[in-house]
Protein backbone atom coordinates (compact mmCIF):
# COMPACT_ATOMS: atom_id res chain seq x y z
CA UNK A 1 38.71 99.41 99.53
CA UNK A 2 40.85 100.43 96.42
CA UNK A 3 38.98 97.64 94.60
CA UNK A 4 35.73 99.03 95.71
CA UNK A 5 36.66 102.50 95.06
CA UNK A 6 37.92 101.22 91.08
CA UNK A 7 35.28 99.46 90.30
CA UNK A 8 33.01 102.41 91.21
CA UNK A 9 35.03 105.27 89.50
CA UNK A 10 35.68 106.97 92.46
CA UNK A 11 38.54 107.66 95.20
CA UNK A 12 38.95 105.72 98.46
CA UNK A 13 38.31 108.25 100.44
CA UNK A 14 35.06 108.62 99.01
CA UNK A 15 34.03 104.88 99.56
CA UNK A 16 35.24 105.27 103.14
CA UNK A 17 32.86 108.13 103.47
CA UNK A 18 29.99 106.21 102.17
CA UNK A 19 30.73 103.53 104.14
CA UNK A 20 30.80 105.61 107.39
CA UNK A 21 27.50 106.70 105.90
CA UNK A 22 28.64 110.22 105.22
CA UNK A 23 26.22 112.80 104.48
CA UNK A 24 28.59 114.45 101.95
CA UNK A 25 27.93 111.93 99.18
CA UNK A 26 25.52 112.03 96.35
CA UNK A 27 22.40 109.45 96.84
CA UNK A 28 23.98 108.14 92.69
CA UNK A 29 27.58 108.27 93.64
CA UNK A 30 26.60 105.84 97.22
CA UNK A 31 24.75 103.59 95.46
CA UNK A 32 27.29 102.74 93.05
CA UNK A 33 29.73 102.00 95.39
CA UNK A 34 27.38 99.93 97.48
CA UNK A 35 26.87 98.35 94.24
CA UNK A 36 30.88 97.53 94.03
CA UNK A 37 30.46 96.61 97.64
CA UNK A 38 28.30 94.07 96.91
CA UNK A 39 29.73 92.84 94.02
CA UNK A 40 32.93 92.50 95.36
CA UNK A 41 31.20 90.82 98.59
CA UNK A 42 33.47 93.47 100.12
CA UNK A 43 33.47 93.09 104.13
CA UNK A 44 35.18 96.14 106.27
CA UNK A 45 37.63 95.06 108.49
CA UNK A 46 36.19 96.88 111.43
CA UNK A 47 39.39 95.59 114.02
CA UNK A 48 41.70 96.69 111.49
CA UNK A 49 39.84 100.06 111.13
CA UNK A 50 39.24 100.59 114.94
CA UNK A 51 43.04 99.43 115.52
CA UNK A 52 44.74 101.42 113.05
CA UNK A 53 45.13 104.47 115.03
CA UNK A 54 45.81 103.22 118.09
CA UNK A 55 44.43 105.73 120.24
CA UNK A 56 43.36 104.11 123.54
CA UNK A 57 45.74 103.26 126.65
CA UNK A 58 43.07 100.04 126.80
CA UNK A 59 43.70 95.93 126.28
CA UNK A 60 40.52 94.26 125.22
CA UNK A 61 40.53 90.31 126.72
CA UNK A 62 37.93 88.20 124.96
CA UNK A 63 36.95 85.43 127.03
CA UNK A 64 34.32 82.68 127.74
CA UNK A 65 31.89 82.74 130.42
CA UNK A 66 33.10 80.59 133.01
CA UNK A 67 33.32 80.20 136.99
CA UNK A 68 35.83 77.15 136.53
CA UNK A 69 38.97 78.28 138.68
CA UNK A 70 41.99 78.09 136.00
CA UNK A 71 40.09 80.79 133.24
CA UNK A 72 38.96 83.27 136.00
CA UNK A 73 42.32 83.08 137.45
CA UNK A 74 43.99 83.78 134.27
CA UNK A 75 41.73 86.56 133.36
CA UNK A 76 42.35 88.34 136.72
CA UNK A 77 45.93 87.62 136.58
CA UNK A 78 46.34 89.36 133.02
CA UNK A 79 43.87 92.15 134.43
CA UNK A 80 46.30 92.79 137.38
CA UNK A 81 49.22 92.95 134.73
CA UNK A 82 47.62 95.41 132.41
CA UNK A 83 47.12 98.01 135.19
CA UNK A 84 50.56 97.32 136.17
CA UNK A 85 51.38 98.49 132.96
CA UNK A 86 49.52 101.54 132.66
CA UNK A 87 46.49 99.98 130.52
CA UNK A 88 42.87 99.56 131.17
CA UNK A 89 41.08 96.09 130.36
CA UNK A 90 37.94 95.90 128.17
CA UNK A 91 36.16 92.22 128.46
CA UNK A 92 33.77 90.71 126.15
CA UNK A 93 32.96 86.96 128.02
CA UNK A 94 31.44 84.80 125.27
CA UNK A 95 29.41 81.94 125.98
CA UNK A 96 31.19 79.77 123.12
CA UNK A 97 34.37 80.66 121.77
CA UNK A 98 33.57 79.64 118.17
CA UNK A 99 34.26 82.00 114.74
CA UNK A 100 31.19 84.07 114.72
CA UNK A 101 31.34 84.62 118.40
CA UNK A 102 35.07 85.64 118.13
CA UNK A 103 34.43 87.86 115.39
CA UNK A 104 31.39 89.63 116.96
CA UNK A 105 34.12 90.39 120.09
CA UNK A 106 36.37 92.04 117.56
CA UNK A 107 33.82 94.16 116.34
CA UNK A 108 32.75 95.34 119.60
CA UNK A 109 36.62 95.92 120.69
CA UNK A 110 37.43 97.59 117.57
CA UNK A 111 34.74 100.46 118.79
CA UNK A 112 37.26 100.24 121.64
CA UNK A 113 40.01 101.38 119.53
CA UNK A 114 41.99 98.84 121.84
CA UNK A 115 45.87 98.38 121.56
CA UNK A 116 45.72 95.11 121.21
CA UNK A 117 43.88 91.69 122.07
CA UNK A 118 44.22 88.88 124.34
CA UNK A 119 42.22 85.76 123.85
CA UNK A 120 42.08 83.47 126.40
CA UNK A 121 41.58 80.29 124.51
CA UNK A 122 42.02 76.73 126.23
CA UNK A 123 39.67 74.88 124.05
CA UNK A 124 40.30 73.10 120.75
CA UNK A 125 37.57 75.29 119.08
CA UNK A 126 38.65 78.73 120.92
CA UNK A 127 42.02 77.76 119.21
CA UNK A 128 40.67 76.93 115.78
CA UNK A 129 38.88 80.55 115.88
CA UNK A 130 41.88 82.60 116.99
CA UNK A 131 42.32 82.30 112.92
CA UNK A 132 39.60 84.88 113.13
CA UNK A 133 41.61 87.38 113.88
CA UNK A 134 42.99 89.67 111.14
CA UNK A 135 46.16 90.28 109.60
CA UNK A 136 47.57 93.18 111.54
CA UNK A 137 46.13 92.74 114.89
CA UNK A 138 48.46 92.82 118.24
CA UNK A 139 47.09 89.67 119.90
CA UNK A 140 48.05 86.95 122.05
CA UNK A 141 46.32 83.82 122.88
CA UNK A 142 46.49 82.60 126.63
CA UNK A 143 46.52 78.85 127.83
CA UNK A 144 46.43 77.94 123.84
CA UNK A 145 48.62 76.32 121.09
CA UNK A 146 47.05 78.16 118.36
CA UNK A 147 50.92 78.00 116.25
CA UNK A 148 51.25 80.33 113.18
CA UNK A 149 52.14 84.17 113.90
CA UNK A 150 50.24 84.81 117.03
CA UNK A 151 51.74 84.89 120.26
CA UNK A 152 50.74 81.68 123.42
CA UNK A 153 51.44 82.04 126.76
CA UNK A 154 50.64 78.86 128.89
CA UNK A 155 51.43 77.39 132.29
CA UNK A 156 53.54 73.49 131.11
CA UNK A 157 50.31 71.32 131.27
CA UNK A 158 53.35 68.18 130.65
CA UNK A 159 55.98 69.42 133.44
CA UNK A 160 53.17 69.55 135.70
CA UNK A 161 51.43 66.06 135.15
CA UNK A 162 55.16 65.24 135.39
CA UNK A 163 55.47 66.47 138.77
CA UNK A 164 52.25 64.94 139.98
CA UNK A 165 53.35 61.28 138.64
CA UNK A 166 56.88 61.66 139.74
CA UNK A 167 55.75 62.47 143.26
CA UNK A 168 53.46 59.38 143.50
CA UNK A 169 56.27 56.56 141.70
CA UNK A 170 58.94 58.01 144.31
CA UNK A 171 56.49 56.99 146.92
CA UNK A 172 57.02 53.64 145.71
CA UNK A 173 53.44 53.26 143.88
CA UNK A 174 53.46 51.22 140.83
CA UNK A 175 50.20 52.03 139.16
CA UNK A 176 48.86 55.47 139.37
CA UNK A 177 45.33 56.16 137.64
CA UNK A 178 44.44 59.57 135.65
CA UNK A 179 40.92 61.18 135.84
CA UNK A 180 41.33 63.71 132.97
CA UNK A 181 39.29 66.91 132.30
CA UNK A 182 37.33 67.16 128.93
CA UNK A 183 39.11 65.81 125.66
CA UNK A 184 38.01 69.13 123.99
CA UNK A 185 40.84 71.33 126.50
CA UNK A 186 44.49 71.63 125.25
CA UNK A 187 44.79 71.98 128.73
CA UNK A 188 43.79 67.85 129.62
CA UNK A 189 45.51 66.76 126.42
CA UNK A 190 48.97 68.19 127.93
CA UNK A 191 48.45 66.52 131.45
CA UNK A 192 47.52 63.16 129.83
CA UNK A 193 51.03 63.42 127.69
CA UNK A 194 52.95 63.53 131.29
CA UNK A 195 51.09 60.92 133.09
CA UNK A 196 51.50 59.01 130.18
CA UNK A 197 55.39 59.77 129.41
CA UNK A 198 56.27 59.43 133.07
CA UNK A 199 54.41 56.28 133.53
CA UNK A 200 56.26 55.18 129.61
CA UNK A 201 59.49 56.19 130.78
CA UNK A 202 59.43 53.93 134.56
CA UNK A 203 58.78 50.99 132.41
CA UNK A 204 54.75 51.07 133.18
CA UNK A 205 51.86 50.23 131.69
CA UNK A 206 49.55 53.28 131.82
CA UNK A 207 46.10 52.44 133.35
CA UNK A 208 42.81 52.82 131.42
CA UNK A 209 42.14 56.66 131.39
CA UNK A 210 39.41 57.99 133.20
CA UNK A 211 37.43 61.93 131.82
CA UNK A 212 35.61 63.93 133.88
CA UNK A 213 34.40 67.13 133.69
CA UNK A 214 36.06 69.53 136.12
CA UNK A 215 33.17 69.14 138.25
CA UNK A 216 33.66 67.64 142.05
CA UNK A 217 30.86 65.22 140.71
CA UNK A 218 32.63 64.11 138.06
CA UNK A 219 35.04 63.16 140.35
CA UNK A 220 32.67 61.82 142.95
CA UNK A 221 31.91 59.22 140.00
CA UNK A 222 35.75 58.19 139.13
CA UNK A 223 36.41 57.64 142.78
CA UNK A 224 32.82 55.05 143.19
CA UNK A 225 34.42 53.18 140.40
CA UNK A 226 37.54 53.48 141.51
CA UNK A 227 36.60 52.42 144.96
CA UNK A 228 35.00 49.38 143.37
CA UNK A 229 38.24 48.20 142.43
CA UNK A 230 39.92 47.53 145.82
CA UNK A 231 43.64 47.67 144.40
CA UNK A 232 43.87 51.29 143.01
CA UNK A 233 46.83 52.73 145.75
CA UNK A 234 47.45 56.08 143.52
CA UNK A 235 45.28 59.03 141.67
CA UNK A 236 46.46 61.97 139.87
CA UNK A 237 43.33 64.05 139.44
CA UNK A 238 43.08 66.58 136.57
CA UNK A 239 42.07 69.82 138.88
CA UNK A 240 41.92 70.21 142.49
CA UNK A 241 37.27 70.20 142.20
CA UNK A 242 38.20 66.47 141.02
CA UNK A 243 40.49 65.35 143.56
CA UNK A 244 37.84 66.91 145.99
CA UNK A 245 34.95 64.89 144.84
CA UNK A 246 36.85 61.52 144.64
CA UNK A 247 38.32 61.97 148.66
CA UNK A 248 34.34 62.37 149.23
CA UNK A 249 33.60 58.65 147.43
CA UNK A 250 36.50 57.16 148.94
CA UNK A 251 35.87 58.38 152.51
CA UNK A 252 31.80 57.06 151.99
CA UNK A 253 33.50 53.61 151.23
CA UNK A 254 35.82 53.66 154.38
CA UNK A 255 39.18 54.40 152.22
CA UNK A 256 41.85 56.18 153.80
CA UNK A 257 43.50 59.38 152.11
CA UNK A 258 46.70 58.48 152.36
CA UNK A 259 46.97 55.46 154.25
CA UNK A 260 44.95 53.75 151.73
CA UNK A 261 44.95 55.89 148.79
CA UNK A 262 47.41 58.84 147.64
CA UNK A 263 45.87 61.65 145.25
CA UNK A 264 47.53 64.69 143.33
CA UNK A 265 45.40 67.42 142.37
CA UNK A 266 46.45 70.29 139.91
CA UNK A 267 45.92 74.07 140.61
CA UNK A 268 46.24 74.71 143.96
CA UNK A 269 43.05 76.66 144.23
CA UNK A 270 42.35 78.28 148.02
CA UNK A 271 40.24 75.60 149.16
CA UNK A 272 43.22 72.64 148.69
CA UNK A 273 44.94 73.53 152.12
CA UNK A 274 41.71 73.21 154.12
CA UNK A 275 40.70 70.02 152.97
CA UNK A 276 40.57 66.74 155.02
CA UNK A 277 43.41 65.99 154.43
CA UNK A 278 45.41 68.95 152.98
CA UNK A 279 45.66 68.30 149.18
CA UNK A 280 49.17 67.66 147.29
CA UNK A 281 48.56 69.63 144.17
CA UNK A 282 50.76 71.27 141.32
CA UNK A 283 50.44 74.79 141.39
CA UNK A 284 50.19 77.52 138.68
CA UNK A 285 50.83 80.86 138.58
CA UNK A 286 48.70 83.02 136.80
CA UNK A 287 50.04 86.00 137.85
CA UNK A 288 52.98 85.16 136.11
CA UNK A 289 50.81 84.15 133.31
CA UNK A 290 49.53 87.52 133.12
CA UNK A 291 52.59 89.42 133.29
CA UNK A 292 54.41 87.61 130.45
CA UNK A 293 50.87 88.09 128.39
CA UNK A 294 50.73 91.31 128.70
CA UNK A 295 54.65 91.71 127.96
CA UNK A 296 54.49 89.74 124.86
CA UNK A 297 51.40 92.01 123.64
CA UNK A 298 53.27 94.94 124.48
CA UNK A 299 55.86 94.05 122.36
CA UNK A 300 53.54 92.91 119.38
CA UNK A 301 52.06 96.45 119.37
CA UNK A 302 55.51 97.76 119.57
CA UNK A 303 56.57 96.26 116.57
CA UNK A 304 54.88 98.39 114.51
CA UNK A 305 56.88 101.46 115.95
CA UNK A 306 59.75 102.60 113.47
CA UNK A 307 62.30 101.63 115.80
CA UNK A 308 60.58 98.09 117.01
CA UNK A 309 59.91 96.02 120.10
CA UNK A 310 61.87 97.40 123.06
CA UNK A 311 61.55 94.94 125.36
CA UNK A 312 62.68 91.10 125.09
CA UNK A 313 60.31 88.19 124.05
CA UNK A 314 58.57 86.64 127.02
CA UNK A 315 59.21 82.63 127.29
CA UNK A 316 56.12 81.31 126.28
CA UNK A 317 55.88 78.74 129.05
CA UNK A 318 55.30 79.14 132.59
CA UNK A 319 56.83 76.52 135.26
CA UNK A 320 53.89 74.61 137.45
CA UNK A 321 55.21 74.05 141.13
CA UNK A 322 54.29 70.47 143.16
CA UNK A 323 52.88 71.94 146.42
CA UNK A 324 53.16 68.73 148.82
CA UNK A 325 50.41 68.09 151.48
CA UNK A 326 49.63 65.09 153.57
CA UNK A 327 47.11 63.57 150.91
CA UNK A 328 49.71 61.53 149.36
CA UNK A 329 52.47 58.98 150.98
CA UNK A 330 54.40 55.91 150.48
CA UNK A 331 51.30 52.29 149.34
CA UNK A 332 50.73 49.87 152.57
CA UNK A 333 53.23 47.00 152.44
């Protein structure tokens, strides 16, 4: 704006009114600093603006619009923490996470005034656009690995695949298959690194990896080929709507869950108890996830303060749990 308002012979405050379409300006004073503006391919900051004052009690939460269980858990989990802490939630759902999108969410929180941002981010590209966000800006990316100054809470995608293999090799299986989610979520590339580690560090050969989709018929599809097979004894299964689908194949092909074949989900979502059988799963807790979001935001909005952040710096990663059902047990002799 000082460039602007240099270039144009006149004071910032006057290129601020102009820009706020004031009617206090001349109509030859406006258009020669619309004529800076645009020779400077000057672009407001309209977050920074609507941030800089600080004025609402209010946490805007940009996600994308989604129904799958881990994302709307996570968003309701940092909406319960925010009223905890005395702050409304403003939502803009997206329908692609992307750089325009992201900045078109700012916008609209910045008339917000918001005290900060939380971006729930689990794709690559959702990652990649966090850069979006300006210099300045209280924010905190959720179920991301964005790296560089902004805040990432998570639930340990790697300690829980751990779990899940772990589980299955002290059963005594030897082989255990991995039906992944989509290679564009941070969220399968950490669960592939612990089926893959654990399977590295027992001294066995990993099987060909399987992707799906999160869908139950994307499992449904693993578990026909996998049923096709006749030796598979062991499945960890990227998300519980997985595991679901491939008990479904097995069970049309006469294959026993457990006695025949032993599958992990992840998530623990409501339905996993009531399933035939009861699911072994690895749950996470997005409540926690939410409460250590929030906390870290709080604190990034409190280090502008004169006397800084007054409360400690959340650890960044949340500890999965192995919930243990009767749809795993020890491989036939």
């Amino acid at each position: 704006m000082n460039d602007v308002a240099r270039l144009a012979g006149v004071s910032h405050q006057t290129v601020s009114r102009v820009l706020n379409q004031h009617p206090s300006v001349s109509p030859a004073t406006r258009e020669r600093v619309l004529e800076a503006v645009r020779q400077l391919n000057y672009r407001p900051n309209a977050m920074a603006r609507g941030l800089a004052g600080r004025r609402s009690r209010v946490i805007g939460v940009v996600s994308f619009d989604t129904i799958l269980y881990g994302p709307a858990s996570t968003l309701l989990g940092i909406e319960r923490a925010a009223r905890a802490a005395g702050y409304g939630v403003s939502i803009v759902t997206l329908e692609q996470l992307d750089h325009s999108g992201m900045v078109a969410a700012l916008e609209a929180l910045a008339d917000q005034s918001v005290a900060g941002v939380v971006v729930i981010a689990p794709q690559t590209a959702a990652a990649a656009a966090l850069h979006s966000l300006p210099l300045g800006v209280a924010a905190v990316a959720v179920e991301s690995n964005v790296g560089g100054e902004i805040p990432a809470i998570s639930v340990d995608q790697v300690t829980g695949a751990r779990l899940a293999v772990q589980h299955l090799l002290g059963l005594g299986h030897r082989k255990v298959w991995h039906l992944s989610g989509p290679r564009d979520w941070l969220e399968t590339h950490g669960r592939i690194e612990g089926w893959r580690g654990t399977l590295e560090e027992a001294g066995l050969p990993a099987p060909p990896l399987m992707t799906g989709d999160w869908s139950a018929r994307s499992g449904y599809q693993a578990g026909l080929e996998l049923a096709r097979r006749g030796d598979v004894t062991a499945v960890f299964a990227g998300n519980d709507q997985m595991a679901l689908g491939m008990m479904r194949a097995f069970h049309e092909h006469g294959i026993r869950v457990p006695d025949d074949v032993s599958i992990v989900g992840f998530d623990d979502i409501p339905e996993a108890e009531f399933l035939s059988p009861p699911l072994t799963t690895i749950r996470q807790d997005f409540d926690e996830v939410g409460r250590r979001c929030i906390a870290a935001l709080l604190r990034a909005i409190e280090a502008d303060l004169p006397e800084g952040p007054d409360r400690p710096e959340p650890d960044p990663h949340v500890a999965p749990t192995l919930v243990l059902r009767r749809s795993t047990a020890a491989p036939k002799a």
